[in-house]
C-alpha atoms as a PDB file:
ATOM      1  CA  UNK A   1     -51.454 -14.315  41.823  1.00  0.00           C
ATOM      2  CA  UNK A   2     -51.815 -18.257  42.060  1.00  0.00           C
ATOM      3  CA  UNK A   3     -51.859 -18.408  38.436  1.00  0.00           C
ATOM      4  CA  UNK A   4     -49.675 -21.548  37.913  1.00  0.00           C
ATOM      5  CA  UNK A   5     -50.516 -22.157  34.301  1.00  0.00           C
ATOM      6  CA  UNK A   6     -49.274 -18.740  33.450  1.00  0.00           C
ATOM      7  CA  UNK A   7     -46.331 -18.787  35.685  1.00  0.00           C
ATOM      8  CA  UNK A   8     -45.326 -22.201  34.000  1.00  0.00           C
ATOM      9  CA  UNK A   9     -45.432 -20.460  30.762  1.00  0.00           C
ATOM     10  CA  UNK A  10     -43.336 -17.870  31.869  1.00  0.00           C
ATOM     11  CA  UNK A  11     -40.669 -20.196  33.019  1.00  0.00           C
ATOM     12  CA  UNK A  12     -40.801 -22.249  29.859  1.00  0.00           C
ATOM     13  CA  UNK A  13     -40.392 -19.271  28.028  1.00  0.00           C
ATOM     14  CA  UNK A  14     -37.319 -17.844  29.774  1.00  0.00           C
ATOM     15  CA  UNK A  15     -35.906 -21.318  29.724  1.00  0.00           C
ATOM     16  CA  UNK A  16     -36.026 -21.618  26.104  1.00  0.00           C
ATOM     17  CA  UNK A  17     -35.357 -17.702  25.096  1.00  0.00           C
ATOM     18  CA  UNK A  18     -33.005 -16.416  27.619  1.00  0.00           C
ATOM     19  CA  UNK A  19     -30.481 -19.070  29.065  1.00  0.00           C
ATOM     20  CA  UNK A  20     -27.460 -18.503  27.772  1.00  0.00           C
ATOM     21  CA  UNK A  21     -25.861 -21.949  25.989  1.00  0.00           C
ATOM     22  CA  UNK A  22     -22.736 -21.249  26.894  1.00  0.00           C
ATOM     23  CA  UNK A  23     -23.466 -20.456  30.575  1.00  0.00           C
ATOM     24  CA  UNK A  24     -26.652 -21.630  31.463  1.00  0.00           C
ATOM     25  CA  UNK A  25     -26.530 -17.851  33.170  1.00  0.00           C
ATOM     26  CA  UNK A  26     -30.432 -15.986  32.581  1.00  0.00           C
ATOM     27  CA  UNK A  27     -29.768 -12.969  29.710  1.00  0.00           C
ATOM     28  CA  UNK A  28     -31.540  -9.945  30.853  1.00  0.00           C
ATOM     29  CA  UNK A  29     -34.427 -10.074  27.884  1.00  0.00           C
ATOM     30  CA  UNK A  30     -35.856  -8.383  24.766  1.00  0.00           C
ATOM     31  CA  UNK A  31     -35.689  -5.218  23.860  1.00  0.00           C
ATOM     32  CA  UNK A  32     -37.551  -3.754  20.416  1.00  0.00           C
ATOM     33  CA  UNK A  33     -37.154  -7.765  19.239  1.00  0.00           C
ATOM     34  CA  UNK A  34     -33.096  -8.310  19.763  1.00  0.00           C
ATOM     35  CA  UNK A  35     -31.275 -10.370  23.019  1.00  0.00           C
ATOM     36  CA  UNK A  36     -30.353  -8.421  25.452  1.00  0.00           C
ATOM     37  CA  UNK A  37     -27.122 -10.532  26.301  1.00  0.00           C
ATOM     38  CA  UNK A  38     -26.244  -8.528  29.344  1.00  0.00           C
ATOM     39  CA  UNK A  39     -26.651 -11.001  32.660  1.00  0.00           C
ATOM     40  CA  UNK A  40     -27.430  -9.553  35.755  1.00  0.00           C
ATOM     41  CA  UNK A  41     -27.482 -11.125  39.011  1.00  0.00           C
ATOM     42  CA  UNK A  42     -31.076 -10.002  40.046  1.00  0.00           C
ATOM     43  CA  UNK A  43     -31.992 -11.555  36.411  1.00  0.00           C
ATOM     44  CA  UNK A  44     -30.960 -15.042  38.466  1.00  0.00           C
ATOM     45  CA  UNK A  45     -32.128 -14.398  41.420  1.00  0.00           C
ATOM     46  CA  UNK A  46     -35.690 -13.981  40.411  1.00  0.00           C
ATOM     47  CA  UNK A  47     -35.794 -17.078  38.166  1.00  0.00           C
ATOM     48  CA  UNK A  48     -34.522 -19.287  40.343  1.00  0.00           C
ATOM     49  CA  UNK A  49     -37.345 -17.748  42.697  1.00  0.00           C
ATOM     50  CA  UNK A  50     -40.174 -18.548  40.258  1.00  0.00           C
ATOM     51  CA  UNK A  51     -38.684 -21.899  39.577  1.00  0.00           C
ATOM     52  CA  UNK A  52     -38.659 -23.016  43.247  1.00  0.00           C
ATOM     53  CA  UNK A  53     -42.132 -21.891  43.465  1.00  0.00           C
ATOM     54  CA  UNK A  54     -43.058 -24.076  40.158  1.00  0.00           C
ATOM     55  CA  UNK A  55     -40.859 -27.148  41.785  1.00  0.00           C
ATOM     56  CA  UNK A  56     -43.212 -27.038  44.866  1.00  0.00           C
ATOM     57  CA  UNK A  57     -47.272 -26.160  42.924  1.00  0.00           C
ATOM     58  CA  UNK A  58     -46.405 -28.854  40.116  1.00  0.00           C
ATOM     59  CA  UNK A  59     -45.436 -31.974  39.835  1.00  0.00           C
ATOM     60  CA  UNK A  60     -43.013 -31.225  37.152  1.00  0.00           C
ATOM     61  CA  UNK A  61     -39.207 -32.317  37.535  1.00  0.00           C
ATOM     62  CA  UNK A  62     -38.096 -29.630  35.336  1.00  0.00           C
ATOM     63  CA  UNK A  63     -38.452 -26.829  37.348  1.00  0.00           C
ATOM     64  CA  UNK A  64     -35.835 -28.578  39.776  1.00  0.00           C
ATOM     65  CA  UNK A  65     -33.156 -29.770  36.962  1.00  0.00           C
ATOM     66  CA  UNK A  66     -33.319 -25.911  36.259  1.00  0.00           C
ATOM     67  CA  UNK A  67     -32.647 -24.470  39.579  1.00  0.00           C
ATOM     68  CA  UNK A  68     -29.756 -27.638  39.978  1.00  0.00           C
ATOM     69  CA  UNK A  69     -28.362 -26.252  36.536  1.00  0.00           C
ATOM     70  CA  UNK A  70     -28.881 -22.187  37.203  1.00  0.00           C
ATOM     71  CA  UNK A  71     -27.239 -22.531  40.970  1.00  0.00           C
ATOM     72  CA  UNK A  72     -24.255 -24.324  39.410  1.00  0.00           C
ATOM     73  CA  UNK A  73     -23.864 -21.073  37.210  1.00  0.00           C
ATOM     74  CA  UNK A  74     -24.241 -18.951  39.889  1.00  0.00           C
ATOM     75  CA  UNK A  75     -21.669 -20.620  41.557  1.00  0.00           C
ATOM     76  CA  UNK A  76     -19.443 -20.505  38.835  1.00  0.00           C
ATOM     77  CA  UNK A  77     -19.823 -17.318  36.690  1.00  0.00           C
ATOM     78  CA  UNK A  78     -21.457 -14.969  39.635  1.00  0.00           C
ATOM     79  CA  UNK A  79     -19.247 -15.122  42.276  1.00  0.00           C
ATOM     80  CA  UNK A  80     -15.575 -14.808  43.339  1.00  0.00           C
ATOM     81  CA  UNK A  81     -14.115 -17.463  45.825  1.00  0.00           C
ATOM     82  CA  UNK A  82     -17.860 -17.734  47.067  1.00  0.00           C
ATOM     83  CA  UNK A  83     -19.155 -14.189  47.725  1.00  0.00           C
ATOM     84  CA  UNK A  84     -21.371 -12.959  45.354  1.00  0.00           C
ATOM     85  CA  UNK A  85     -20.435  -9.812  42.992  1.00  0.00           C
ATOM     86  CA  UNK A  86     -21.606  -6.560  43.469  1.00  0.00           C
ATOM     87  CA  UNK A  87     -22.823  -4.222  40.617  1.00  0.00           C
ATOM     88  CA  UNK A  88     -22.058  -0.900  42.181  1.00  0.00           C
ATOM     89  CA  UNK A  89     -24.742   1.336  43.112  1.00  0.00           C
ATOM     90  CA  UNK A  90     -28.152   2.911  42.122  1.00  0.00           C
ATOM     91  CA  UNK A  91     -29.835   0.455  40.841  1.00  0.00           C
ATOM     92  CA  UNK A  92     -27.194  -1.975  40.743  1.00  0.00           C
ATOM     93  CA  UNK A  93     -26.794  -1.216  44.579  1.00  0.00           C
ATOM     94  CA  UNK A  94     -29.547  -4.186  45.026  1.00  0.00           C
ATOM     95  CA  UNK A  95     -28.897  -6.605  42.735  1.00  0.00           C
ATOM     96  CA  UNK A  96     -26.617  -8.711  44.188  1.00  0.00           C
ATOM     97  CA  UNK A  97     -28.956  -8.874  47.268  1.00  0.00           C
ATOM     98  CA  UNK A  98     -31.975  -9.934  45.094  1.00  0.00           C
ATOM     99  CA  UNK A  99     -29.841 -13.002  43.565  1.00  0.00           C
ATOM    100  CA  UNK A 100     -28.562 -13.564  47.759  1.00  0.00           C
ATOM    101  CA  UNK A 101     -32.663 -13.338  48.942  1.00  0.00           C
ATOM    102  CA  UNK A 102     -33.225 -15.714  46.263  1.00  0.00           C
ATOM    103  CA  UNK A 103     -30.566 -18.690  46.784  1.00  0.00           C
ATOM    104  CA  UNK A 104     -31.405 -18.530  50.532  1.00  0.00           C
ATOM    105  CA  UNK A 105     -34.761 -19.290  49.042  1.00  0.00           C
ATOM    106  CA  UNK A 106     -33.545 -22.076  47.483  1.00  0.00           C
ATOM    107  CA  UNK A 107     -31.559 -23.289  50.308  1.00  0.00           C
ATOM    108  CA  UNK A 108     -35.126 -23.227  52.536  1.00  0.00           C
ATOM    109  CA  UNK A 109     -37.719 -24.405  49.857  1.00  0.00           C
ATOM    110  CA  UNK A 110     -36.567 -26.366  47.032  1.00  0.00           C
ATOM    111  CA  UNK A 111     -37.931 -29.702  47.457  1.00  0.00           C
ATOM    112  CA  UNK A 112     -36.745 -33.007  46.794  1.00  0.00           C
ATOM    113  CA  UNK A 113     -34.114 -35.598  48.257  1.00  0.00           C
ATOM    114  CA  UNK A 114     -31.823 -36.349  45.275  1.00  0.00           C
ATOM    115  CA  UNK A 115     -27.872 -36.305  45.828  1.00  0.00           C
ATOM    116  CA  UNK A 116     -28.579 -32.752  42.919  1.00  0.00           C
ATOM    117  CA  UNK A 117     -31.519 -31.319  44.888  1.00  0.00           C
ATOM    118  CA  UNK A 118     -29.405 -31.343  47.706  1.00  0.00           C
ATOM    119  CA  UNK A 119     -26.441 -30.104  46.321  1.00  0.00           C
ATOM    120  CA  UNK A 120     -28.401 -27.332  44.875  1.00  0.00           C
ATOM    121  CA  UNK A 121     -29.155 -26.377  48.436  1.00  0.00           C
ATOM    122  CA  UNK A 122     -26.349 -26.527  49.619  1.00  0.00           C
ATOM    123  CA  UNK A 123     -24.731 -24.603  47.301  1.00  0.00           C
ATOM    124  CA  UNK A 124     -27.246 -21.975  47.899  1.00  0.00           C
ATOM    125  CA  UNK A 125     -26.761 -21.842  51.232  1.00  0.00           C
ATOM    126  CA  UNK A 126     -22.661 -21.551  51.032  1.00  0.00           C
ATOM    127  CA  UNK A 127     -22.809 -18.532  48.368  1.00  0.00           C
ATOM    128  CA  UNK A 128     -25.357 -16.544  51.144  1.00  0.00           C
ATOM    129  CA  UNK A 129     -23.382 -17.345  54.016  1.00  0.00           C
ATOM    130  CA  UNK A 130     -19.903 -16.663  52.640  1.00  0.00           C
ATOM    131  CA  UNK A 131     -21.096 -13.177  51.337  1.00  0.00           C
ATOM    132  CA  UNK A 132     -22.464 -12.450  54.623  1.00  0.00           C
ATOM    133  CA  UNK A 133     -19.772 -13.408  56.209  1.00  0.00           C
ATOM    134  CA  UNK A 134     -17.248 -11.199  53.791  1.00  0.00           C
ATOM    135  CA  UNK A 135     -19.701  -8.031  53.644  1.00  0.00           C
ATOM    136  CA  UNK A 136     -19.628  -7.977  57.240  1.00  0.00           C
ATOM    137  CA  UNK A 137     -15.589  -8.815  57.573  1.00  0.00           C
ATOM    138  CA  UNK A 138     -15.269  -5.592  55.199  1.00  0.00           C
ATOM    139  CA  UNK A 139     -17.523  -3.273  56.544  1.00  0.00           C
ATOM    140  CA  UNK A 140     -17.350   0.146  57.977  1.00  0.00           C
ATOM    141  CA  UNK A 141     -18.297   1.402  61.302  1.00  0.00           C
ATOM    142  CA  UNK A 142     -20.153   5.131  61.045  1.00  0.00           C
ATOM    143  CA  UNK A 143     -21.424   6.541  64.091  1.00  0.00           C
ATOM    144  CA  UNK A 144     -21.859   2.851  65.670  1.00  0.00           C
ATOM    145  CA  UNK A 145     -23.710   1.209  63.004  1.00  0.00           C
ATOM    146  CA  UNK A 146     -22.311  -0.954  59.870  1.00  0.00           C
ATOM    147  CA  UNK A 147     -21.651   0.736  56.416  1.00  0.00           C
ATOM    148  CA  UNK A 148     -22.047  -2.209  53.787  1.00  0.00           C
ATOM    149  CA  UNK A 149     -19.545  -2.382  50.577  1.00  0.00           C
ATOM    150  CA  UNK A 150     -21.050  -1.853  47.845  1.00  0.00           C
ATOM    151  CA  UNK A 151     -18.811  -4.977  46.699  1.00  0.00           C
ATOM    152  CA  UNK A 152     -18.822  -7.499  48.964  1.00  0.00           C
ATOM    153  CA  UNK A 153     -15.426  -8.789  48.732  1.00  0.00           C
ATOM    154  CA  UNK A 154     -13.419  -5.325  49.452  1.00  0.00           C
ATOM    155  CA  UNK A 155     -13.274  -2.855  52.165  1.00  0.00           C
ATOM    156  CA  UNK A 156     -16.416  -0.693  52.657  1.00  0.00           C
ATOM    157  CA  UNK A 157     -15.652   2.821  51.813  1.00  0.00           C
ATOM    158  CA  UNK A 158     -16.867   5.667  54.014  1.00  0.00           C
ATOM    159  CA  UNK A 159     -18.601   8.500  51.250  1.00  0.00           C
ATOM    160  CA  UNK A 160     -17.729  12.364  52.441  1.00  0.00           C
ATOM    161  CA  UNK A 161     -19.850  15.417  51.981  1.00  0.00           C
ATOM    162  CA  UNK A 162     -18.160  16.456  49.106  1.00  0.00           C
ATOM    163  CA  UNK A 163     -18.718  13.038  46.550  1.00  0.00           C
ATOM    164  CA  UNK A 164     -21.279  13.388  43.987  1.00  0.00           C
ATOM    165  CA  UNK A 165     -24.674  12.118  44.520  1.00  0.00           C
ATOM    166  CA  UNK A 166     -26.624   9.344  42.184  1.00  0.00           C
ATOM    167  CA  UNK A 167     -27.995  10.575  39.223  1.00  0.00           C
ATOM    168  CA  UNK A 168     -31.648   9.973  37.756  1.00  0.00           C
ATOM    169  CA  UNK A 169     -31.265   9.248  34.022  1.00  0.00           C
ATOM    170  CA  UNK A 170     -33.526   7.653  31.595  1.00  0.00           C
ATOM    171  CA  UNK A 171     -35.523   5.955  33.847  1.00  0.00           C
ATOM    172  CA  UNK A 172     -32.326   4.528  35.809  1.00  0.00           C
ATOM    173  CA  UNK A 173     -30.654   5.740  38.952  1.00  0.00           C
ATOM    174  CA  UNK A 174     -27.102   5.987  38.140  1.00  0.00           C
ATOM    175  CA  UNK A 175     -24.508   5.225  41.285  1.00  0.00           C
ATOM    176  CA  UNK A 176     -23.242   8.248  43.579  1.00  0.00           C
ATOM    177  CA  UNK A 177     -19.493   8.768  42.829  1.00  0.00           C
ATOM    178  CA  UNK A 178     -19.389   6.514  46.008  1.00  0.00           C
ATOM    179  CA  UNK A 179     -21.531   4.035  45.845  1.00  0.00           C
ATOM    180  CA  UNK A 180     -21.432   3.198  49.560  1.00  0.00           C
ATOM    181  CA  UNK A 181     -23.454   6.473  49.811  1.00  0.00           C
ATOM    182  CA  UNK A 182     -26.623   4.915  48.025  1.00  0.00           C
ATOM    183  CA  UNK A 183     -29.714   3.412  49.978  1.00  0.00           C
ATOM    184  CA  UNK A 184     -29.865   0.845  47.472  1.00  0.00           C
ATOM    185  CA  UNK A 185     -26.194  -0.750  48.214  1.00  0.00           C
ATOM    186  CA  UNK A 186     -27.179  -0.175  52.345  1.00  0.00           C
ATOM    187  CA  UNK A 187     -30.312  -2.234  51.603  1.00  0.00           C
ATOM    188  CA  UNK A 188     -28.465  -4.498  49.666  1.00  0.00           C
ATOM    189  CA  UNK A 189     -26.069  -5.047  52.910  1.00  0.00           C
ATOM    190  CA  UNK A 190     -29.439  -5.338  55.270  1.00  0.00           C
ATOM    191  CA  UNK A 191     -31.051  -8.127  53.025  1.00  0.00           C
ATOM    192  CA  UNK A 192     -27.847 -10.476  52.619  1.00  0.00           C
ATOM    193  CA  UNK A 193     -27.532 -10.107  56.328  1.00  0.00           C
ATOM    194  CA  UNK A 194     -31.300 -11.415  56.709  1.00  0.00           C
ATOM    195  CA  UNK A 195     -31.058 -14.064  54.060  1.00  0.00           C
ATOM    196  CA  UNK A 196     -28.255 -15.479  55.951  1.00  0.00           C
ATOM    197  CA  UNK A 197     -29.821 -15.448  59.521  1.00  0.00           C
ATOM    198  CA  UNK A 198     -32.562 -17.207  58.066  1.00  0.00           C
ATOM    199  CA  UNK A 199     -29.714 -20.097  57.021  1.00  0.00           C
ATOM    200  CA  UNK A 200     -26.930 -19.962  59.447  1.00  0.00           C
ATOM    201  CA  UNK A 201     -28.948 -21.875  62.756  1.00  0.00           C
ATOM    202  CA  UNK A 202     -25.675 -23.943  63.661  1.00  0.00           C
ATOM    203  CA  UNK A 203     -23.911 -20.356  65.136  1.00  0.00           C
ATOM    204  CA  UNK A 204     -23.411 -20.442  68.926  1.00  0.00           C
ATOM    205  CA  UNK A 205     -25.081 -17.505  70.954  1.00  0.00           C
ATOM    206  CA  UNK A 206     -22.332 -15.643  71.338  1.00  0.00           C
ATOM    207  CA  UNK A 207     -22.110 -15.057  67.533  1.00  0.00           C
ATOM    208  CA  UNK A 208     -26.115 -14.746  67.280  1.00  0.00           C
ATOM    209  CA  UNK A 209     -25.581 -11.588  69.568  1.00  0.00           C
ATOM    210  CA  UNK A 210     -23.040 -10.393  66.671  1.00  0.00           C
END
């Protein structure tokens, strides 16, 4: 809401309560006054978002050493041989499509012309466009149209009439006993493929028509 002072707080807090020393990965949060030590990709995705957003509205470095130091974990504890890992589906069916939306915003908005800031970038850039480029390699074709994976770095599979459905429990959506079947993991496959058109403008037009 343009609040930057409160938005800075929130960073600084996250920064010095949830970043895992080991890692430098975002823990998910606090829950009834204990760590929640689980990391989730989304959990990254949406940091890094409010960071880059800080890095541009203030004129303090920080916000940019954190996005340098939280890509580089990305890189290294999110991914496998460059494609970002899935989380199954329900509501896991869109997290690793958060944390893609996210670096793509990184790779478009982060400011600065350091050797890190742009390294940061382009590391960004590389995870988005080598998921894209493996979701789409393993897809499935279903009446015409793509079927996304809900794992990004295996085949696609095709869900039949007879798989269970996703469960509502507790407030969560629990995956279908396929998770292909979910809208979530579909989504998921739509918004990597639109993060990476909004990176990839060196393609000829013969792949643009892809």
């Amino acid at each position: 809401y343009g609040n930057v002072t409160r938005a800075t707080q929130m960073a600084d807090w996250i920064d010095d309560t949830l970043i895992d020393p080991e890692t430098h990965l975002v823990f998910d949060g606090i829950k009834a006054g204990s760590l929640v030590r689980a990391q989730y990709t989304y959990c990254q995705g949406v940091v890094l978002g409010l960071e880059v957003e800080l890095a541009n509205r203030t004129d303090d470095a920080e916000h940019a050493l954190r996005v340098h130091r939280l890509v580089a974990a990305v890189r290294d504890h999110m991914c496998t041989d460059g494609v970002i890992r899935g989380a199954g589906g329900g509501d896991g069916g869109l997290f690793n499509a958060i944390l893609a939306r996210y670096l793509a915003f990184v790779a478009t908005d982060l400011p600065g012309t350091t050797p890190e800031d742009e390294q940061a970038r382009a590391t960004a850039r590389d995870l988005v466009l080598t998921s894209a480029t493996s979701a789409w390699d393993y897809r499935q074709t279903v009446d015409g149209l793509p079927l996304f994976g809900a794992f990004w770095d295996r085949n696609a599979v095709v869900p039949q009439s007879v798989t269970g459905d996703a469960q509502f429990v507790e407030g969560a959506v629990n995956a279908s006993e396929v998770p292909e079947r979910d809208l979530s993991v579909q989504l998921s496959g739509w918004m990597l493929m639109e993060a990476a058109h909004t990176l990839d403008t060196g393609q000829s037009d013969g792949d643009a028509d892809q």
